[in-house]
C-alpha atoms as a PDB file:
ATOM      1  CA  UNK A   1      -0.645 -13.139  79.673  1.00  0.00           C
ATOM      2  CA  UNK A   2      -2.469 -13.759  76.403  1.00  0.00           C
ATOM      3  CA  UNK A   3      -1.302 -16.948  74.519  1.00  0.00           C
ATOM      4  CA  UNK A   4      -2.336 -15.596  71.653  1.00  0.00           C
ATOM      5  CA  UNK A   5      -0.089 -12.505  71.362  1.00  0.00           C
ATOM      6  CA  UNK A   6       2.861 -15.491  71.337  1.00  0.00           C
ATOM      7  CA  UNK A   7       3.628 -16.095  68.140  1.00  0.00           C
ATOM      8  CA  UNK A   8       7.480 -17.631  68.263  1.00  0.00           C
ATOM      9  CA  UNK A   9       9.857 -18.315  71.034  1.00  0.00           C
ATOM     10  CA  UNK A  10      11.879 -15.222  70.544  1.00  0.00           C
ATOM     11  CA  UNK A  11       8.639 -12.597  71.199  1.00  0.00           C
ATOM     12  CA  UNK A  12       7.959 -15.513  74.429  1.00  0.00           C
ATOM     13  CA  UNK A  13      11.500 -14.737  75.616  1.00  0.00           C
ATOM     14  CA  UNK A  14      10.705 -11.182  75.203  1.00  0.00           C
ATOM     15  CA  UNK A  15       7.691 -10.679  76.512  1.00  0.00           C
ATOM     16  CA  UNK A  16       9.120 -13.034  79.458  1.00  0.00           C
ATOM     17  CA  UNK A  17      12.062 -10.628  80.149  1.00  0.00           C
ATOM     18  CA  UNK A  18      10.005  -7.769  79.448  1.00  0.00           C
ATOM     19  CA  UNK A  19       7.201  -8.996  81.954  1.00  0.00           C
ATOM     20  CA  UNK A  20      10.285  -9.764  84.602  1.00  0.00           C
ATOM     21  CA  UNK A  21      11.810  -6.075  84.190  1.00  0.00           C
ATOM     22  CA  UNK A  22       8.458  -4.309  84.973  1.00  0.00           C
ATOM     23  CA  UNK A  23       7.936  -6.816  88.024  1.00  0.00           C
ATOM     24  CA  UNK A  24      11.545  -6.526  89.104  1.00  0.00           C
ATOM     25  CA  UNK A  25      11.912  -2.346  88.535  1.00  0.00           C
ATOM     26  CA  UNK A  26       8.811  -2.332  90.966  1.00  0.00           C
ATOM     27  CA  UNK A  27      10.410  -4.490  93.814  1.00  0.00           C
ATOM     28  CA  UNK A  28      13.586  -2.236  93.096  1.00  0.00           C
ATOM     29  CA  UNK A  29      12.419   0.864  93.923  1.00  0.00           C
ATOM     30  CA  UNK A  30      10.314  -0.526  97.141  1.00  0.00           C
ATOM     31  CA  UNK A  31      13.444  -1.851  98.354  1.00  0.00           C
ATOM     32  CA  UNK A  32      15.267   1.105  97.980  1.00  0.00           C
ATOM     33  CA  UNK A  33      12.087   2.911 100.096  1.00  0.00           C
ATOM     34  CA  UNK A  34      12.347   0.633 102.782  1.00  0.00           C
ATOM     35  CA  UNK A  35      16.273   1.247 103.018  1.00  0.00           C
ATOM     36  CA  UNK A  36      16.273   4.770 102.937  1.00  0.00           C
ATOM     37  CA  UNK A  37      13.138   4.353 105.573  1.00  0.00           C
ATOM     38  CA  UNK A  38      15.708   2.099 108.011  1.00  0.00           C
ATOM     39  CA  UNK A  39      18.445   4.562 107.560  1.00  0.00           C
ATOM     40  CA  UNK A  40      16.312   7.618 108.105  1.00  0.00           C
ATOM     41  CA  UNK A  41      14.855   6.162 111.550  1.00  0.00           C
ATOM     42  CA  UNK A  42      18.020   4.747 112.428  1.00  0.00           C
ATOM     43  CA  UNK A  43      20.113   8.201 112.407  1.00  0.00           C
ATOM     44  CA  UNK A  44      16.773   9.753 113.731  1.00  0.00           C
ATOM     45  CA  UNK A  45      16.204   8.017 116.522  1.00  0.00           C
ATOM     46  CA  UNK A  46      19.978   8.144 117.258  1.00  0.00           C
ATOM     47  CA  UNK A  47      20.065  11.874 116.877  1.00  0.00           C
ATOM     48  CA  UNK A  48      16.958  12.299 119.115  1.00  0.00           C
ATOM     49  CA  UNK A  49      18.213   9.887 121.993  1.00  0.00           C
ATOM     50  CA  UNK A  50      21.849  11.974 121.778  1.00  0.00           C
ATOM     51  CA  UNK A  51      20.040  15.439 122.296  1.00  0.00           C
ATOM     52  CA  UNK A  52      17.527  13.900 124.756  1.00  0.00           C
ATOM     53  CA  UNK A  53      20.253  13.027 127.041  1.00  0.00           C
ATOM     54  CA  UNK A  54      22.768  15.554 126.214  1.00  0.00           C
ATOM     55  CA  UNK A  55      20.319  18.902 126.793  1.00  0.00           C
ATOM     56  CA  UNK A  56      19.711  19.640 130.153  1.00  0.00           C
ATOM     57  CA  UNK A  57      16.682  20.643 131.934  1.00  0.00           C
ATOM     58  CA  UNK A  58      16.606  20.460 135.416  1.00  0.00           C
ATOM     59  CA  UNK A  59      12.858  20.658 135.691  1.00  0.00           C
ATOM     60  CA  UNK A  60      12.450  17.827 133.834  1.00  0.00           C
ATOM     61  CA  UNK A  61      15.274  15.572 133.857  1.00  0.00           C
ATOM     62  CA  UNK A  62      13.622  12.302 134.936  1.00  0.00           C
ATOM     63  CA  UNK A  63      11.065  12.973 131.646  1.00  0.00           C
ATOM     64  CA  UNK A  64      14.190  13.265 129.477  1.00  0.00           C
ATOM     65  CA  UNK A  65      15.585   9.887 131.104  1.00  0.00           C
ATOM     66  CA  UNK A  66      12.235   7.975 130.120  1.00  0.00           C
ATOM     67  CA  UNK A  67      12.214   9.457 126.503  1.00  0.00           C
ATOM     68  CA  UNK A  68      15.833   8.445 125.870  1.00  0.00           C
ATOM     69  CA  UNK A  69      14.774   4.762 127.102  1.00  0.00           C
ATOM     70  CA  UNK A  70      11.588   4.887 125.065  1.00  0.00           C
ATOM     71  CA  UNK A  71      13.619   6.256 122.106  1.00  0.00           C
ATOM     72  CA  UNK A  72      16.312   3.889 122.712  1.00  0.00           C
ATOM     73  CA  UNK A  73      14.056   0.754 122.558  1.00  0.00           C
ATOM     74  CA  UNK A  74      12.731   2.461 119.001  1.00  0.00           C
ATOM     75  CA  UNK A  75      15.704   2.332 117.948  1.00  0.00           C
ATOM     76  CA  UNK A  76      16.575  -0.922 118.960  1.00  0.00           C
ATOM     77  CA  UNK A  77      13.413  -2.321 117.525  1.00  0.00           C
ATOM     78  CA  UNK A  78      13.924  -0.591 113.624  1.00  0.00           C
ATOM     79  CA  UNK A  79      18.240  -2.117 113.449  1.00  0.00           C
ATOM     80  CA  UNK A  80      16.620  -5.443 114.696  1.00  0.00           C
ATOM     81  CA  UNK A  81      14.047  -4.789 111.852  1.00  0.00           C
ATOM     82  CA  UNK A  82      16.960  -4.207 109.568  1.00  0.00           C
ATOM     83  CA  UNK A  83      19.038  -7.390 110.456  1.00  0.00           C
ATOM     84  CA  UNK A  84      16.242  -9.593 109.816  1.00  0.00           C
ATOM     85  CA  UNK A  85      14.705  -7.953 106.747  1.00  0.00           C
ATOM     86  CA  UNK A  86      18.033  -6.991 104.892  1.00  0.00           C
ATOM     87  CA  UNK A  87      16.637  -4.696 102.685  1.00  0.00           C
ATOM     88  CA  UNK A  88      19.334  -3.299 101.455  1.00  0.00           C
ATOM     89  CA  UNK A  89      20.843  -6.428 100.293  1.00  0.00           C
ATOM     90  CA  UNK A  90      17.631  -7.396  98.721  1.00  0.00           C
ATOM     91  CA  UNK A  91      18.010  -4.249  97.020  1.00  0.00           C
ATOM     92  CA  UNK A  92      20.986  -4.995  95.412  1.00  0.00           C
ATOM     93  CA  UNK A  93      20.426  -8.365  94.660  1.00  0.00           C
ATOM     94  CA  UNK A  94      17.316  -7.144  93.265  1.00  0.00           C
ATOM     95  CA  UNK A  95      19.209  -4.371  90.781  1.00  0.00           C
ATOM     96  CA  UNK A  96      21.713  -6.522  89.856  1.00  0.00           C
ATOM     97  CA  UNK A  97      19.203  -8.873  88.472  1.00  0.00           C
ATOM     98  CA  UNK A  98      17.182  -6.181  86.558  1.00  0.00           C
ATOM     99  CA  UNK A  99      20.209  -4.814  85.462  1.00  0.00           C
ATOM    100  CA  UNK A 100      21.029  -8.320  83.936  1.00  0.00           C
ATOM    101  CA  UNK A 101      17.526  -8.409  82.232  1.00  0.00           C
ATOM    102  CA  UNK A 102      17.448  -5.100  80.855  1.00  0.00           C
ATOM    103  CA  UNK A 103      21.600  -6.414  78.984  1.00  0.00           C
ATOM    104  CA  UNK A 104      19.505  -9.257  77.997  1.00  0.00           C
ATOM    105  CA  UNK A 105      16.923  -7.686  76.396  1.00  0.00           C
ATOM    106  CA  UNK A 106      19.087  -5.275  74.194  1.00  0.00           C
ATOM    107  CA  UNK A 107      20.617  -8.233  73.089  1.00  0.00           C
ATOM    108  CA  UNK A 108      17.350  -9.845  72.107  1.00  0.00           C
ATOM    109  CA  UNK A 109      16.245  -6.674  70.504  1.00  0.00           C
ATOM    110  CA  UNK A 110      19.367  -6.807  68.638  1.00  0.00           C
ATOM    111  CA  UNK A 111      18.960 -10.218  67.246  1.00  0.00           C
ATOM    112  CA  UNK A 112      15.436 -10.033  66.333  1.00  0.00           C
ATOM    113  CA  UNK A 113      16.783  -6.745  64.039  1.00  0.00           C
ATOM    114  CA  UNK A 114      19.345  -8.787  62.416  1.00  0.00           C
ATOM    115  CA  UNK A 115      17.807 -10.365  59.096  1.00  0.00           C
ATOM    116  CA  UNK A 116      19.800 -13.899  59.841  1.00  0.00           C
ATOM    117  CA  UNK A 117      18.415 -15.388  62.752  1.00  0.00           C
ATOM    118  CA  UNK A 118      20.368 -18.510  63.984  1.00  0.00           C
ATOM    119  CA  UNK A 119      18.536 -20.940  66.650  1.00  0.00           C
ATOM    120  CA  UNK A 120      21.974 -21.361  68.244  1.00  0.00           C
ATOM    121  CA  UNK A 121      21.736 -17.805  69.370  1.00  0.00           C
ATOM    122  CA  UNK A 122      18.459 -17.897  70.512  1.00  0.00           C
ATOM    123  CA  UNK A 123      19.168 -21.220  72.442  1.00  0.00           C
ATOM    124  CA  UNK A 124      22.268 -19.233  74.118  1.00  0.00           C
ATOM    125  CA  UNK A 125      19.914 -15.942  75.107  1.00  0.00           C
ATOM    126  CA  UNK A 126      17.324 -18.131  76.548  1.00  0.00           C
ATOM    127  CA  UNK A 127      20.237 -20.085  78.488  1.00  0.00           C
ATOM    128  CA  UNK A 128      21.391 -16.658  79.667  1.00  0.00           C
ATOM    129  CA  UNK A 129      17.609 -15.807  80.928  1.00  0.00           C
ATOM    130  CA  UNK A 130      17.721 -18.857  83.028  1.00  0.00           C
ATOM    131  CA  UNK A 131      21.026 -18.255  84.550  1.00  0.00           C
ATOM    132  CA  UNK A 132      19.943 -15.175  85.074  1.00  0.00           C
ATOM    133  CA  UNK A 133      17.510 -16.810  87.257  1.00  0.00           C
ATOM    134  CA  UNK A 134      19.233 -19.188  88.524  1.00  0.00           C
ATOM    135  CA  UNK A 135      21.325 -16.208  89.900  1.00  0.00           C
ATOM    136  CA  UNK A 136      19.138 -14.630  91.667  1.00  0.00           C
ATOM    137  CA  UNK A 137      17.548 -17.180  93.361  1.00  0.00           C
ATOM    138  CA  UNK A 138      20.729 -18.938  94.673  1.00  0.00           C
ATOM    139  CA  UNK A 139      21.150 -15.447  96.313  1.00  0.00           C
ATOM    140  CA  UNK A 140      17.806 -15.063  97.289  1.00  0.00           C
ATOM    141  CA  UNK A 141      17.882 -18.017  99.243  1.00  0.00           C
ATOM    142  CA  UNK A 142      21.458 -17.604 100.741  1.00  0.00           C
ATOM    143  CA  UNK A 143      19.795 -14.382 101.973  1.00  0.00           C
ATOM    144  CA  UNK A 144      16.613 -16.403 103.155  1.00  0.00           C
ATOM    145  CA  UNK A 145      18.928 -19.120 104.751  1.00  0.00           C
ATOM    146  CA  UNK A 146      20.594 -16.304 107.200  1.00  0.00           C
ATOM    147  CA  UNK A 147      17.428 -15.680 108.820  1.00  0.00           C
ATOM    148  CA  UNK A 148      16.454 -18.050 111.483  1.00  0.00           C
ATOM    149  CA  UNK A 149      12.980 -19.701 110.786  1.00  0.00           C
ATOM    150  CA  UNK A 150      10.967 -22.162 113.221  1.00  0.00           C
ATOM    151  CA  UNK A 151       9.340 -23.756 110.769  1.00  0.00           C
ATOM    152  CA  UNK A 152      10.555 -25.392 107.672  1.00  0.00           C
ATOM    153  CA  UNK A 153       9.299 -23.728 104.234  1.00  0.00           C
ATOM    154  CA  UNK A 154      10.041 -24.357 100.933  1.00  0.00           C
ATOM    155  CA  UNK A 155      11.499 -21.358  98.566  1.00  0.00           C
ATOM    156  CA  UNK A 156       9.001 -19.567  95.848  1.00  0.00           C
ATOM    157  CA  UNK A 157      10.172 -21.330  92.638  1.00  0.00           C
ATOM    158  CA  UNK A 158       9.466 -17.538  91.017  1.00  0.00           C
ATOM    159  CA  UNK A 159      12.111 -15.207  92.699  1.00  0.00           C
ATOM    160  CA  UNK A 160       9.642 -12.414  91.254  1.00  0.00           C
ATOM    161  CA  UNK A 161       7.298 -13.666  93.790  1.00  0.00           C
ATOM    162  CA  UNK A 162       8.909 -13.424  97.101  1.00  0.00           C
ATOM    163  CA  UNK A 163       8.057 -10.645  99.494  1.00  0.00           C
END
């Protein structure tokens, strides 16, 4: 970002929450991929193993045996995927934030339109950014906590920048 194109705290907080929207709407919608992805496999795999074993061909019955077991282990491997990875709770966590941001930046649109500007009010919208933050990354890591780790690792300070 240009230092330059900031000329006053209130276009810094905008441009911030601005910059944090367009980051955040992108991590949204990948989440919400890789949750439909999970699901889709999940049910799939499911579906195939329950017809594998369930139609009956004499002719090749041990064949159907080792595709159920292969499928099986798929599908064992994609909700072991899912536990760890949690996208779907990143995925809300994630929406809930930009949901947040996108309330905060009406509001900032709506002060900057009104002719009286009072610094109280833009102290208490840049307060509300930070909780906003603050938010999301006491979530992020209670989310990050839940998965077992081997090694110890300290938590992005950006919550824009994990995954």
């Amino acid at each position: 970002m240009e230092t330059e194109s900031i000329h006053t705290p209130q276009t810094y907080l905008l441009q911030e929450v601005e910059k944090n929207i367009k980051t955040l709407k992108t991590k949204v919608n990948s989440q919400k991929k890789n949750t439909k992805r999970i699901q889709f496999l999940s049910i799939g795999l499911g579906a195939a193993i329950t017809l594998t074993l369930g139609l009956s061909f004499e002719s090749i019955e041990s064949q159907q045996q080792n595709i159920a077991l292969l499928l099986s282990a798929l599908l064992t491997a994609v909700n072991g995927w899912s536990a760890i990875f949690d996208y779907k709770k990143l995925w809300h966590r994630q929406k809930s934030t930009l949901l947040d941001l996108y309330q905060l930046k009406n509001e900032i649109l709506f002060t900057m339109s009104l002719e009286q500007q009072h610094q109280g009010k833009w102290d208490d919208l840049f307060k509300r950014y930070q909780i906003i933050w603050e938010e999301n990354g006491t979530e992020w890591r209670s989310i990050v906590r839940t998965i077992p780790t081997h090694t110890s690792s300290r938590v992005s300070p950006d919550p824009t920048q994990e995954n």
